[in-house]
N, C-alpha and C. Protein backbone atom coordinates (compact mmCIF):
# COMPACT_ATOMS: atom_id res chain seq x y z
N UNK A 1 26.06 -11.83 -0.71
CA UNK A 1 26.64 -10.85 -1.60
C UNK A 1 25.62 -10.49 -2.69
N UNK A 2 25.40 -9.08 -2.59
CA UNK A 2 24.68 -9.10 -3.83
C UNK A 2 25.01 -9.13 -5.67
N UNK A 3 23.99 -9.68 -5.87
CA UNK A 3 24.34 -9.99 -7.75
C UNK A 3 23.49 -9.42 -8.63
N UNK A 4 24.41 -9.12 -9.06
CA UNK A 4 24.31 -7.72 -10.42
C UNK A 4 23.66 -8.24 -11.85
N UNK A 5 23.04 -7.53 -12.52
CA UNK A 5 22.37 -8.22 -13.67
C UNK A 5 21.99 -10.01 -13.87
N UNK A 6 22.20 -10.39 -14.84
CA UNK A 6 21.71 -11.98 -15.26
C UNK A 6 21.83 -12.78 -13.83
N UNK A 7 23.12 -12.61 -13.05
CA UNK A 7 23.35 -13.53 -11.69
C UNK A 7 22.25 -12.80 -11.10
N UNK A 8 21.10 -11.70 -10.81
CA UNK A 8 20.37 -11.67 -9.64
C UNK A 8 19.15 -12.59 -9.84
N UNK A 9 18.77 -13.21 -9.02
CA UNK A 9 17.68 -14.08 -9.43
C UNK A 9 16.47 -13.35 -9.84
N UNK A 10 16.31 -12.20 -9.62
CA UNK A 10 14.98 -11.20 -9.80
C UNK A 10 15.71 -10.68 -11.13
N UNK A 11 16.40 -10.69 -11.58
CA UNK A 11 16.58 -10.16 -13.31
C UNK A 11 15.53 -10.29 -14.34
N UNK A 12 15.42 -9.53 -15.02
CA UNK A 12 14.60 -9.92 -16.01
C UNK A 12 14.45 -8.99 -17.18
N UNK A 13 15.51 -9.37 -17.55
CA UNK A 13 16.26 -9.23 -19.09
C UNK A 13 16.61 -7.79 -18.80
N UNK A 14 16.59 -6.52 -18.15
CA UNK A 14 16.79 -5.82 -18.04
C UNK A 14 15.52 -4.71 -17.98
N UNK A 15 14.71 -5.37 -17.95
CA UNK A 15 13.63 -4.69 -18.11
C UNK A 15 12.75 -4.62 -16.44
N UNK A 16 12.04 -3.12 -16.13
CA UNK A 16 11.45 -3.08 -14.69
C UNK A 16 10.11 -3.36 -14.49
N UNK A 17 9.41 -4.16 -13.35
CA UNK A 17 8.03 -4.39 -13.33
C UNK A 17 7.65 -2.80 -13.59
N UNK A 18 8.30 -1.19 -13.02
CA UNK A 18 7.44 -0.11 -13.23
C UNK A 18 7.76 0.36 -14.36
N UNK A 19 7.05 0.79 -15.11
CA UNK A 19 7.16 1.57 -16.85
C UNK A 19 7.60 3.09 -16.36
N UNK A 20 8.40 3.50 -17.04
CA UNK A 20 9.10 5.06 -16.33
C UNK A 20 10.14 4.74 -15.10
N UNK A 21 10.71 3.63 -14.55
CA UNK A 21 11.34 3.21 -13.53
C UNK A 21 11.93 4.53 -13.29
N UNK A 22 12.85 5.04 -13.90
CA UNK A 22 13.34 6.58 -13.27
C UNK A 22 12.85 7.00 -12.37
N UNK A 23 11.43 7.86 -13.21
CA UNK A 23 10.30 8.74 -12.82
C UNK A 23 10.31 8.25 -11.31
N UNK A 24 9.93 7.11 -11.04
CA UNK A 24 9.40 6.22 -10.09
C UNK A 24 10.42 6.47 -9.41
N UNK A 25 11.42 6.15 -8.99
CA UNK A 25 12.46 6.34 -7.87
C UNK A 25 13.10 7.83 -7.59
N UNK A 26 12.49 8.70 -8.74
CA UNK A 26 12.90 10.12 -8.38
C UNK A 26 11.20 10.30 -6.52
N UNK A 27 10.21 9.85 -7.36
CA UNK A 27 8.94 9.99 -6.95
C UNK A 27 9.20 9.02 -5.68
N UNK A 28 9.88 8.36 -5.63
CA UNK A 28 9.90 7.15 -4.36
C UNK A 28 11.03 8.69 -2.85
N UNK A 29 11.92 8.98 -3.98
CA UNK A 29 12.67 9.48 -2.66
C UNK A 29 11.76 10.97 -2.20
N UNK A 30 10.91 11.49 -3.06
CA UNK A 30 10.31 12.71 -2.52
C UNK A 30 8.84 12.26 -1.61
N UNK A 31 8.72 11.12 -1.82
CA UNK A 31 7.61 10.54 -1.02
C UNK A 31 8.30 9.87 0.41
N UNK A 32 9.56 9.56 0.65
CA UNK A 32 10.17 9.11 1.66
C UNK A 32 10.47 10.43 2.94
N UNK A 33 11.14 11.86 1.62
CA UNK A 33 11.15 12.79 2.26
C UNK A 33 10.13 13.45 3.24
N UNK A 34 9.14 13.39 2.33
CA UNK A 34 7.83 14.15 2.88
C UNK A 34 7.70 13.59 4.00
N UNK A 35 7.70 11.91 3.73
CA UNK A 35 7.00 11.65 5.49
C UNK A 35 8.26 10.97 6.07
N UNK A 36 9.54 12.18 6.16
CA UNK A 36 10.22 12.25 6.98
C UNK A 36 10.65 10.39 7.83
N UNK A 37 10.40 9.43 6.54
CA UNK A 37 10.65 8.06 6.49
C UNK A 37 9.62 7.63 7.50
N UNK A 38 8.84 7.96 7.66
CA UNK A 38 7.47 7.43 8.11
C UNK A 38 6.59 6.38 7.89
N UNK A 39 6.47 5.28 8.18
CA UNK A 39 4.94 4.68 7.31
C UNK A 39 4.20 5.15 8.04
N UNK A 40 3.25 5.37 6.48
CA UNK A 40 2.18 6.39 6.74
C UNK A 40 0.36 5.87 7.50
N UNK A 41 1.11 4.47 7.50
CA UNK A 41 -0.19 3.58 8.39
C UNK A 41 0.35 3.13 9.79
N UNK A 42 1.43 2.95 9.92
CA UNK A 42 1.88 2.79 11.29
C UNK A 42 2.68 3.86 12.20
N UNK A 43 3.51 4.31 11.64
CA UNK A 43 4.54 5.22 11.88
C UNK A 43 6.11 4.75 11.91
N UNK A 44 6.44 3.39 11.68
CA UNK A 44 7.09 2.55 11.78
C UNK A 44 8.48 3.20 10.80
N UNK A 45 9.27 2.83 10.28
CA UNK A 45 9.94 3.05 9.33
C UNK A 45 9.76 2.94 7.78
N UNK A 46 9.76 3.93 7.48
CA UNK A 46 9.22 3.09 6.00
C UNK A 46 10.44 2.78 4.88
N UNK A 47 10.20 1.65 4.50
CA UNK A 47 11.04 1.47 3.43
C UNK A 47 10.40 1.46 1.61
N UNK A 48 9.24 1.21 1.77
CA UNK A 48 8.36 1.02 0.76
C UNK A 48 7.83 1.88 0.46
N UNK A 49 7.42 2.63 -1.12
CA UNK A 49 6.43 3.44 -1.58
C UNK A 49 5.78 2.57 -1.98
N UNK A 50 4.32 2.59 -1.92
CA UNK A 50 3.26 1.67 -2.64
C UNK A 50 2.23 2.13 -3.29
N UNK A 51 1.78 1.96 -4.41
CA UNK A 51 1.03 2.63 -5.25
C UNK A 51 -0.31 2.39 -4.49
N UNK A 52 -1.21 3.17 -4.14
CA UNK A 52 -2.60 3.24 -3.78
C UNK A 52 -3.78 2.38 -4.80
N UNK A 53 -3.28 2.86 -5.94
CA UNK A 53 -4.27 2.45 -7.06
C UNK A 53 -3.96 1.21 -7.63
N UNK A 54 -2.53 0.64 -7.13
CA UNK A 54 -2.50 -0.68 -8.07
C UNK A 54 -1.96 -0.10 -9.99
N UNK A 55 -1.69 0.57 -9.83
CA UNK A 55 -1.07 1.46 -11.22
C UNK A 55 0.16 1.47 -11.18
N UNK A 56 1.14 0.49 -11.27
CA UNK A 56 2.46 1.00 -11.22
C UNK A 56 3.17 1.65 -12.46
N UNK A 57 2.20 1.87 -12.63
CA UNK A 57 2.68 3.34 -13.88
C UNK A 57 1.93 4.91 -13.68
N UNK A 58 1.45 4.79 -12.56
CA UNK A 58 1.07 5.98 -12.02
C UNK A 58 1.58 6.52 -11.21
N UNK A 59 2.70 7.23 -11.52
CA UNK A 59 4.07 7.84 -10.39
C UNK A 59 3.28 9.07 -9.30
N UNK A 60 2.33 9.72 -9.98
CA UNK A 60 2.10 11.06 -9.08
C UNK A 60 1.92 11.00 -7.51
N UNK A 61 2.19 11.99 -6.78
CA UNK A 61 2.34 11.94 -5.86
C UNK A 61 1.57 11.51 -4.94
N UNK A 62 0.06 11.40 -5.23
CA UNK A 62 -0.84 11.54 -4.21
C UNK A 62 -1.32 10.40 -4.49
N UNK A 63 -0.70 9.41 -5.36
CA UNK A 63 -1.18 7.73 -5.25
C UNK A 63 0.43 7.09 -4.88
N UNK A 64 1.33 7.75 -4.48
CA UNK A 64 2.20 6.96 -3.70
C UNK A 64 2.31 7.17 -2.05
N UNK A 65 2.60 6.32 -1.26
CA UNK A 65 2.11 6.32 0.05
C UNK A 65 3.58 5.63 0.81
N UNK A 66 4.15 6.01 1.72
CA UNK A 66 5.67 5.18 2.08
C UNK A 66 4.88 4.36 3.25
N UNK A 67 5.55 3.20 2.91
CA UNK A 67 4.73 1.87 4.45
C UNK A 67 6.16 1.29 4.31
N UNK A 68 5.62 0.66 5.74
CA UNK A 68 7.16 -0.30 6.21
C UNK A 68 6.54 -1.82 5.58
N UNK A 69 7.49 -2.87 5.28
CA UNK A 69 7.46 -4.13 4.85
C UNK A 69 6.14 -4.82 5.00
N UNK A 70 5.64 -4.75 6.55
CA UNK A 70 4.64 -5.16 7.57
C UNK A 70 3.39 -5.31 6.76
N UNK A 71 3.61 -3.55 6.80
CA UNK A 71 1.95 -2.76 6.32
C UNK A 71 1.78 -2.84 5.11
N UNK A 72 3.03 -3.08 3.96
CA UNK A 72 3.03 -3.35 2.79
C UNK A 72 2.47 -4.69 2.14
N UNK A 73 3.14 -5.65 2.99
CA UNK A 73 2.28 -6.80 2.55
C UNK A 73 0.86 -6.97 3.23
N UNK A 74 0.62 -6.34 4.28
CA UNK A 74 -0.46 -6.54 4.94
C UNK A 74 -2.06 -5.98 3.94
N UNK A 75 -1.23 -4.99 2.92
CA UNK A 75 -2.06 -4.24 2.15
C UNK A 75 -1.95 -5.25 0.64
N UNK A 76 -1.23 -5.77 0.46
CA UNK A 76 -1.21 -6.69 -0.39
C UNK A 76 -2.21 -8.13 -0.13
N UNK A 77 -2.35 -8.22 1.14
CA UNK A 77 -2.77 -9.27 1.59
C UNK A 77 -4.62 -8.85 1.47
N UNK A 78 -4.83 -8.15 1.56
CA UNK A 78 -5.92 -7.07 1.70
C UNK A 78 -6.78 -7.51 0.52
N UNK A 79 -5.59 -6.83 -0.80
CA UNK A 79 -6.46 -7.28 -2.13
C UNK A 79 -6.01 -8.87 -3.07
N UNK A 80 -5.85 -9.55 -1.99
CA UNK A 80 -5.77 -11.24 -2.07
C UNK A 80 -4.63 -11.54 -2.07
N UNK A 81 -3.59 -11.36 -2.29
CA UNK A 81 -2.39 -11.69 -2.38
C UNK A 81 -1.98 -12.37 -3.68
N UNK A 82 -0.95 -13.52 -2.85
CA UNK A 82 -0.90 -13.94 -4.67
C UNK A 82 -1.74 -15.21 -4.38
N UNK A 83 -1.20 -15.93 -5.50
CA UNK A 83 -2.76 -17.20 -5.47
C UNK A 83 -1.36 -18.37 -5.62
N UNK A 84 -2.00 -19.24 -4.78
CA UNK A 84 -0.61 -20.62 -4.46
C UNK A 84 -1.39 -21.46 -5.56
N UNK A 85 -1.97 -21.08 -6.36
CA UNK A 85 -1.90 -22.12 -7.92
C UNK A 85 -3.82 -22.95 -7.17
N UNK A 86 -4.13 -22.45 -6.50
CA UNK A 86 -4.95 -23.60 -6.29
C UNK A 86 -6.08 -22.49 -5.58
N UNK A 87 -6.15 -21.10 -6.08
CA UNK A 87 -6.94 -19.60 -5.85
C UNK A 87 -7.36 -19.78 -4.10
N UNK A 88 -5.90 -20.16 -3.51
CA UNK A 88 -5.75 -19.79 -2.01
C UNK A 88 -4.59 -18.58 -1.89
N UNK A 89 -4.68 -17.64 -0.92
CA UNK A 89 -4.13 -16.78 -1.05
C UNK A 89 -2.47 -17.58 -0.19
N UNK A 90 -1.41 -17.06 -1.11
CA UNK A 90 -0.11 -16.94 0.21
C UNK A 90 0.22 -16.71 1.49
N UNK A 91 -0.92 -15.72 1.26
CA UNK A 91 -0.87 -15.08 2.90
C UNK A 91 -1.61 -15.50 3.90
N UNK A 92 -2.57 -16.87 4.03
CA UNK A 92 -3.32 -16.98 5.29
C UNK A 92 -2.03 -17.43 6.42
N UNK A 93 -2.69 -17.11 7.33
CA UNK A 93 -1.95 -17.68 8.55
C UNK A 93 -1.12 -16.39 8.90
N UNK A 94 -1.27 -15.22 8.11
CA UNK A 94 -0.48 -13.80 8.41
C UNK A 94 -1.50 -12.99 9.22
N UNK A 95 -1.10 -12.17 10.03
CA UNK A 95 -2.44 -11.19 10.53
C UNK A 95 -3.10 -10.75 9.66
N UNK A 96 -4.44 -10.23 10.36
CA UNK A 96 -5.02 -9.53 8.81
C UNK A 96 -4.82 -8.57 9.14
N UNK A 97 -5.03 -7.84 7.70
CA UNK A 97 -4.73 -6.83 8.15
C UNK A 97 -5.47 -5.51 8.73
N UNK A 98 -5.12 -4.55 8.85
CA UNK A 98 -5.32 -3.22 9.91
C UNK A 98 -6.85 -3.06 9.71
N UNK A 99 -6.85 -2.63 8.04
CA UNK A 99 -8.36 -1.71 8.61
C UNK A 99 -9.37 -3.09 8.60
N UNK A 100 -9.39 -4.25 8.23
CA UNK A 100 -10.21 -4.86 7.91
C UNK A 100 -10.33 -5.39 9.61
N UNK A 101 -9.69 -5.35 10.33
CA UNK A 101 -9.82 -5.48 12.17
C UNK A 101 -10.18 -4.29 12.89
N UNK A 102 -10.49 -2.82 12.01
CA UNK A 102 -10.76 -1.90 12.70
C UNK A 102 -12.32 -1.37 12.04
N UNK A 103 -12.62 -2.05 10.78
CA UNK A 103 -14.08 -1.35 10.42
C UNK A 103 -14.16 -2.78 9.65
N UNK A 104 -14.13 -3.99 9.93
CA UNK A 104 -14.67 -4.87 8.98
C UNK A 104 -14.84 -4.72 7.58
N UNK A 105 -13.36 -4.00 6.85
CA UNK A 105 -13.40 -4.18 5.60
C UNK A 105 -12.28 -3.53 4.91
N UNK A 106 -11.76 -4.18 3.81
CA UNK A 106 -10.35 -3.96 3.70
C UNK A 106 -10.00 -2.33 3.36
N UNK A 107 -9.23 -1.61 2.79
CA UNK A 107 -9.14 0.42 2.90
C UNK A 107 -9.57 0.27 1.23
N UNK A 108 -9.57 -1.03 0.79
CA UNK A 108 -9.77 -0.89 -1.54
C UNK A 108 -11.48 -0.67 -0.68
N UNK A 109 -11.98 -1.58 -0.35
CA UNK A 109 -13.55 -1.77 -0.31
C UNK A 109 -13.90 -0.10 0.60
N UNK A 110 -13.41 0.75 1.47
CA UNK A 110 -13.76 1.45 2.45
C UNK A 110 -13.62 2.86 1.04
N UNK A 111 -12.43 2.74 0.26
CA UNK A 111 -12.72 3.87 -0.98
C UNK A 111 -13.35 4.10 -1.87
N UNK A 112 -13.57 2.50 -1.91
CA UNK A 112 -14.67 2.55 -3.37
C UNK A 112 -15.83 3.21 -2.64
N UNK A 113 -16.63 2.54 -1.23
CA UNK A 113 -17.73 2.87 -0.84
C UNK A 113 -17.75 4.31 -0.67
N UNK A 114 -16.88 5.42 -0.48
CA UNK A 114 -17.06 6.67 -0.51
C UNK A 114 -16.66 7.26 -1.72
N UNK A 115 -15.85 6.87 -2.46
CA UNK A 115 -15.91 7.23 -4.05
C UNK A 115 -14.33 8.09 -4.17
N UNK A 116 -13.60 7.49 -3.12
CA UNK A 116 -12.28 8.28 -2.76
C UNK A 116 -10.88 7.15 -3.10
N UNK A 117 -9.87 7.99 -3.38
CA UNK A 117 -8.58 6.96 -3.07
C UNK A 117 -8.34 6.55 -2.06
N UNK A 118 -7.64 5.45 -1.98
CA UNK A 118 -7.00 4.68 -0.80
C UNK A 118 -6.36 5.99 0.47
N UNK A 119 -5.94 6.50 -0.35
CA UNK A 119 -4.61 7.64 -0.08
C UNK A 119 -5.29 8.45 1.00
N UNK A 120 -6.65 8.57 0.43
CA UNK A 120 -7.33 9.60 1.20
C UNK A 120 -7.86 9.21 2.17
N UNK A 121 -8.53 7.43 2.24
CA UNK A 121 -8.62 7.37 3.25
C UNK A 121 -8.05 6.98 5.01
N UNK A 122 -6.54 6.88 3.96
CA UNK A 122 -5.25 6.72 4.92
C UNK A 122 -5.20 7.90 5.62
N UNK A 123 -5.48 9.50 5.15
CA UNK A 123 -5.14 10.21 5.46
C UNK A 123 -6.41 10.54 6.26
N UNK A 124 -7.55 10.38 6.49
CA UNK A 124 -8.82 10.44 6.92
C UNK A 124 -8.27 9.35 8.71
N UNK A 125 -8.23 8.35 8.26
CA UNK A 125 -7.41 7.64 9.49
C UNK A 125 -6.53 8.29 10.35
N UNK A 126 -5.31 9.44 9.39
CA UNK A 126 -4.35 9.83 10.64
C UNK A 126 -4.93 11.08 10.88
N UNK A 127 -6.12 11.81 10.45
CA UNK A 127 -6.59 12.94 10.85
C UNK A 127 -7.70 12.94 12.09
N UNK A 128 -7.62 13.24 13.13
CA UNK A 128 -8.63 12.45 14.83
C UNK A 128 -9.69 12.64 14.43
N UNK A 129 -10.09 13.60 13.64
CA UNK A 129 -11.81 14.61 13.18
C UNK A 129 -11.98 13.51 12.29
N UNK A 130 -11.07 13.58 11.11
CA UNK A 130 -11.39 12.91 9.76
C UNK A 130 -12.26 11.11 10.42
N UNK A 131 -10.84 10.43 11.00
CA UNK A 131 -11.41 9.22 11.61
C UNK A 131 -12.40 9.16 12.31
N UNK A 132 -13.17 9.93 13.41
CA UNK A 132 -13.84 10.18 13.89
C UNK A 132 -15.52 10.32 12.91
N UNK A 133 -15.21 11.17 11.48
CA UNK A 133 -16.13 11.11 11.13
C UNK A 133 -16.44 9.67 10.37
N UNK A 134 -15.06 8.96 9.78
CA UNK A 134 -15.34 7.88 8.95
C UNK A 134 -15.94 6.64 9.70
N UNK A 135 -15.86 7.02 11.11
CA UNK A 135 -16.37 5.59 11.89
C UNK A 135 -17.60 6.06 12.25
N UNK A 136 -17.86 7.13 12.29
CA UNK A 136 -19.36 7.35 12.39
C UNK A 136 -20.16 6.85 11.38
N UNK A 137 -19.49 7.34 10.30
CA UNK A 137 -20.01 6.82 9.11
C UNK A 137 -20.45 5.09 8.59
N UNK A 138 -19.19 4.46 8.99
CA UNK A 138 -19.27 3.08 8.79
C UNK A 138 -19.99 2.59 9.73
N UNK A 139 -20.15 2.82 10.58
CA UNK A 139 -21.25 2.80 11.88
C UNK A 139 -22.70 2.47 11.63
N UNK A 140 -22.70 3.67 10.87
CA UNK A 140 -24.28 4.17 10.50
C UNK A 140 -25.14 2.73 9.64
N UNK A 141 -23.85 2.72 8.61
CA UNK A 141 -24.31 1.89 7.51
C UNK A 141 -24.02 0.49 7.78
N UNK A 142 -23.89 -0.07 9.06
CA UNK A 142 -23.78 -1.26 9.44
C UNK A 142 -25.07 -1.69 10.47
């Protein structure tokens, strides 16, 4: 059953991990719309908007991205996860994840090296030309 204020164990005092929480869930359902409930790395269902930049006070559109659970933590897992008190990540023993099994390196490290958002290079991935050129690219420089 779910529990409402003080009884939910995730409470916290009333206050939201996102600053603007509104903003953010107006911005969560027009990002669900767009990709027609899509994750936008698998195609899977998405239930998750996830900030690209790690800004969860950066609502705009083109740093939120909808992923299913999977791809969400898998992208969490990406930029270390959390730390089990002893700076080991939570997540070993999980697959790794996507891009770091498809170009040897996680999509934070593949944006910085071209000077782009995450976002973009998600979208470089589902474009055949775009991917096509980014593996040429990572290619080159390996």
């Amino acid at each position: 059953m779910f529990k409402n204020g003080e009884n939910n164990p995730r409470w916290n005092d009333g206050n939201s991990e996102y600053p603007n929480h509104a903003e953010f869930k107006r911005m969560r359902i027009k990002v669900l719309q767009r990709s027609k409930g899509k994750c936008e790395i698998c195609g899977d269902i998405a239930t998750i908007v996830h900030h690209t930049d790690g800004d969860k006070s950066n609502h705009n559109l083109d740093n939120l991205i909808p992923v299913c659970r999977k791809c969400h933590m898998a992208l969490h897992a990406e930029d270390g996860g959390s730390s089990d008190g002893r700076g080991e990540s939570k997540n070993r023993g999980r697959p790794t994840a996507k891009y770091t099994n498809l170009y040897g390196m996680t999509i934070k490290k593949i944006a910085a090296k071209f000077g782009v958002t995450q976002s973009a290079v998600y979208s470089w991935v589902n474009n055949p030309k775009k991917k096509k050129w980014l593996e040429e690219k990572l290619k080159e420089e390996n």
